[in-house]
Protein backbone atom coordinates (compact mmCIF):
# COMPACT_ATOMS: atom_id res chain seq x y z
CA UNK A 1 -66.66 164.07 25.11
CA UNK A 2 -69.32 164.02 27.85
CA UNK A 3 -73.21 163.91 27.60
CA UNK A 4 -73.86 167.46 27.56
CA UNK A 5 -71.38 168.36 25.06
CA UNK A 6 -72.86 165.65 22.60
CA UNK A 7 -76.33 166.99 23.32
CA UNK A 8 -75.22 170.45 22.55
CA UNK A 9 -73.66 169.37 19.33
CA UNK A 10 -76.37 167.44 18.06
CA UNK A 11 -78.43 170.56 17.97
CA UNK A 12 -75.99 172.09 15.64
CA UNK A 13 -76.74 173.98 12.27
CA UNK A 14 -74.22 171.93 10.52
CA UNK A 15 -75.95 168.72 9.41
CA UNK A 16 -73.01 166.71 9.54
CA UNK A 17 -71.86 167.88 13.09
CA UNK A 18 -75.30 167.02 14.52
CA UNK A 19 -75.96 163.45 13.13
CA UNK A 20 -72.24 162.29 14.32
CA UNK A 21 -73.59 163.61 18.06
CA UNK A 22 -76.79 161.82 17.73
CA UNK A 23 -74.86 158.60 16.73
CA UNK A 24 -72.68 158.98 19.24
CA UNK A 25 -74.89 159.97 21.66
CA UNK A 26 -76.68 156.50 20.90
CA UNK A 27 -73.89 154.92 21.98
CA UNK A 28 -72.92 156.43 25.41
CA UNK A 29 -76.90 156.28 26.50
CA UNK A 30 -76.54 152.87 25.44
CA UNK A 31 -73.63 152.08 27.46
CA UNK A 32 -75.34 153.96 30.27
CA UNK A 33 -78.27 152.16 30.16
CA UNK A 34 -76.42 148.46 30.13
CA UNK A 35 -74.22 149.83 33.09
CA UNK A 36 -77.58 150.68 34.95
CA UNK A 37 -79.20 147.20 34.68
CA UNK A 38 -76.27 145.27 35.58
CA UNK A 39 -75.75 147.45 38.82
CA UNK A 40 -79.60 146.60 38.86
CA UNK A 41 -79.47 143.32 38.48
CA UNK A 42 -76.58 143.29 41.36
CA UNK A 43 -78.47 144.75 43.56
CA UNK A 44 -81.10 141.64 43.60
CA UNK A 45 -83.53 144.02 40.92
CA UNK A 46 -86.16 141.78 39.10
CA UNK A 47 -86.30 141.82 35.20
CA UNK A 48 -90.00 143.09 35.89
CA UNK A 49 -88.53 146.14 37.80
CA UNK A 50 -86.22 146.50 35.34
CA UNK A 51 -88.50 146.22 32.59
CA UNK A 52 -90.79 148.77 34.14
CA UNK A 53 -88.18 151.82 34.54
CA UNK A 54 -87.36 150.86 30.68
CA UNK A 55 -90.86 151.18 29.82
CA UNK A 56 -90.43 147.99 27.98
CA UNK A 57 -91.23 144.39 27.81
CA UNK A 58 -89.61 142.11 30.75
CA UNK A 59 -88.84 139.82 27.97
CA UNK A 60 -87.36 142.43 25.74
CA UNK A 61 -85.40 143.67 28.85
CA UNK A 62 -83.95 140.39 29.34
CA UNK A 63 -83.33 139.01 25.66
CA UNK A 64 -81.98 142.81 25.51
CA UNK A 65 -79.60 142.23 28.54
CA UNK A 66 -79.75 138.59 29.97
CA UNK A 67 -76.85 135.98 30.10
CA UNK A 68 -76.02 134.46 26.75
C-alpha cells in the first residue's frame, strides 16, 4: 500500500480504518526516515546535519540511529 493511499485512508470516516493507516503510516515514514539517514550518513553527512533536517537533537539523532 503506498504513502498516498495510507494518507487517504487515515482520513477516513470509519474510526477503525483510519487509526490502522495512521499506525501504519508510522511505520513506512519511519522506515523512510532510517533509509534517509543511512544514505546520509553514506554520503559523509554529519550527525549535526542530520540532526538539523530532523529538527532534533544531534544526540537524539544519533542514539536514535547510531551503531550499536
Amino acid at each position: 500500500m503506498s504513502l498516498h493511499t495510507l494518507a487517504g485512508d487515515a482520513d477516513s470516516e470509519d474510526p477503525y480504518t483510519a487509526l490502522r493507516a495512521i499506525r501504519r503510516l508510522r511505520q513506512e515514514l519511519d522506515r523512510a526516515e532510517a533509509t534517509a539517514v543511512r544514505r546520509a550518513r553514506n554520503a559523509g553527512a554529519s550527525w549535526q546535519i542530520i540532526a538539523l533536517a530532523l529538527d532534533v537533537s544531534k544526540q537524539a539523532v544519533h542514539k536514535k540511529y547510531g551503531r550499536k
